[in-house]
Protein backbone atom coordinates (compact mmCIF):
# COMPACT_ATOMS: atom_id res chain seq x y z
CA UNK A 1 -38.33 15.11 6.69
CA UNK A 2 -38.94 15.41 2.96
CA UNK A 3 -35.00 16.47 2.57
CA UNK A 4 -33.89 13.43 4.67
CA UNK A 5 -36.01 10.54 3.23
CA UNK A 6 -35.00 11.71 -0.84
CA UNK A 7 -31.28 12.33 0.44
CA UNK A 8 -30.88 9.01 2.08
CA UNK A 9 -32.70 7.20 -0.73
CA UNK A 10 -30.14 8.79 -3.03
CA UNK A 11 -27.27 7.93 -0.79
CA UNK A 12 -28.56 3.99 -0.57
CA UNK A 13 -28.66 3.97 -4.57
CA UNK A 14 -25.26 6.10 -4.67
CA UNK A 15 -23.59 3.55 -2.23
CA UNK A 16 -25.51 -0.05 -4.38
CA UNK A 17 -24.10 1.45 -7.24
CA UNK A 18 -20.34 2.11 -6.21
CA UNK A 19 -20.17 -1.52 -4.56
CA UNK A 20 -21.49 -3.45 -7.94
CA UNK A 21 -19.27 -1.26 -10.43
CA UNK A 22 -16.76 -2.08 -8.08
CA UNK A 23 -17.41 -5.93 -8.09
CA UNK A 24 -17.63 -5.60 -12.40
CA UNK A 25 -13.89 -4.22 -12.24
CA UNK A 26 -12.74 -6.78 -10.12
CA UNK A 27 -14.42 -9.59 -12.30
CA UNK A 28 -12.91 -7.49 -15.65
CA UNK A 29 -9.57 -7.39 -14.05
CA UNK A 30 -8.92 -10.26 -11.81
CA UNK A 31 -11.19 -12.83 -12.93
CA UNK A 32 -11.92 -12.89 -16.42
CA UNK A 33 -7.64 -12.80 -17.40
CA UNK A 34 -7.25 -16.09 -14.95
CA UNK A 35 -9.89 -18.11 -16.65
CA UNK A 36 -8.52 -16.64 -19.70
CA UNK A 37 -5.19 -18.30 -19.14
CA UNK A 38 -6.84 -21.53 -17.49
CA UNK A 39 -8.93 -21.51 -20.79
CA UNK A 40 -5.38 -21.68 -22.68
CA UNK A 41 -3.77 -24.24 -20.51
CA UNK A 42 -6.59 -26.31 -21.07
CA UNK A 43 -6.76 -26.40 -24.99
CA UNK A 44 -2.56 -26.57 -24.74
CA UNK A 45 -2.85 -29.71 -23.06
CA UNK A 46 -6.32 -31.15 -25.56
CA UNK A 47 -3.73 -30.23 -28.47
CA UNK A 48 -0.70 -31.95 -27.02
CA UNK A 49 -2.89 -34.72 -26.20
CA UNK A 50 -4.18 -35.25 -29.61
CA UNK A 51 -0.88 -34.61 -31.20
CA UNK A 52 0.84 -37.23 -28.58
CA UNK A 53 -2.01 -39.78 -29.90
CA UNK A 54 -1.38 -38.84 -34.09
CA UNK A 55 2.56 -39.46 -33.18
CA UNK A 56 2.15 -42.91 -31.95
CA UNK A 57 -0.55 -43.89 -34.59
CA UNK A 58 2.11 -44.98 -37.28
């Protein structure tokens, strides 16, 4: 019973830590590069804006 309890312990931890290293590659790799380029986009358009603005200042 020993064997069983300490193996399935070990197989719980084994199987937590495969699921949240799997989540923390899908966040590196899907996630972070879209609000990357939503991160661009939005200082594209704050620059545009202010440069519309300076253009029509006189």
């Amino acid at each position: 019973m020993k064997h069983f309890t300490s193996g399935l312990v070990v197989g719980v931890l084994g199987t937590v830590a495969a699921g949240l290293g799997a989540l923390f590659t899908f966040k590196k790799s899907v996630v972070d590069p879209i609000e990357d380029q939503e991160q661009k986009f939005e200082d594209n358009r704050k620059r545009a804006l202010r440069k519309s603005r300076a253009a029509h200042n006189g």
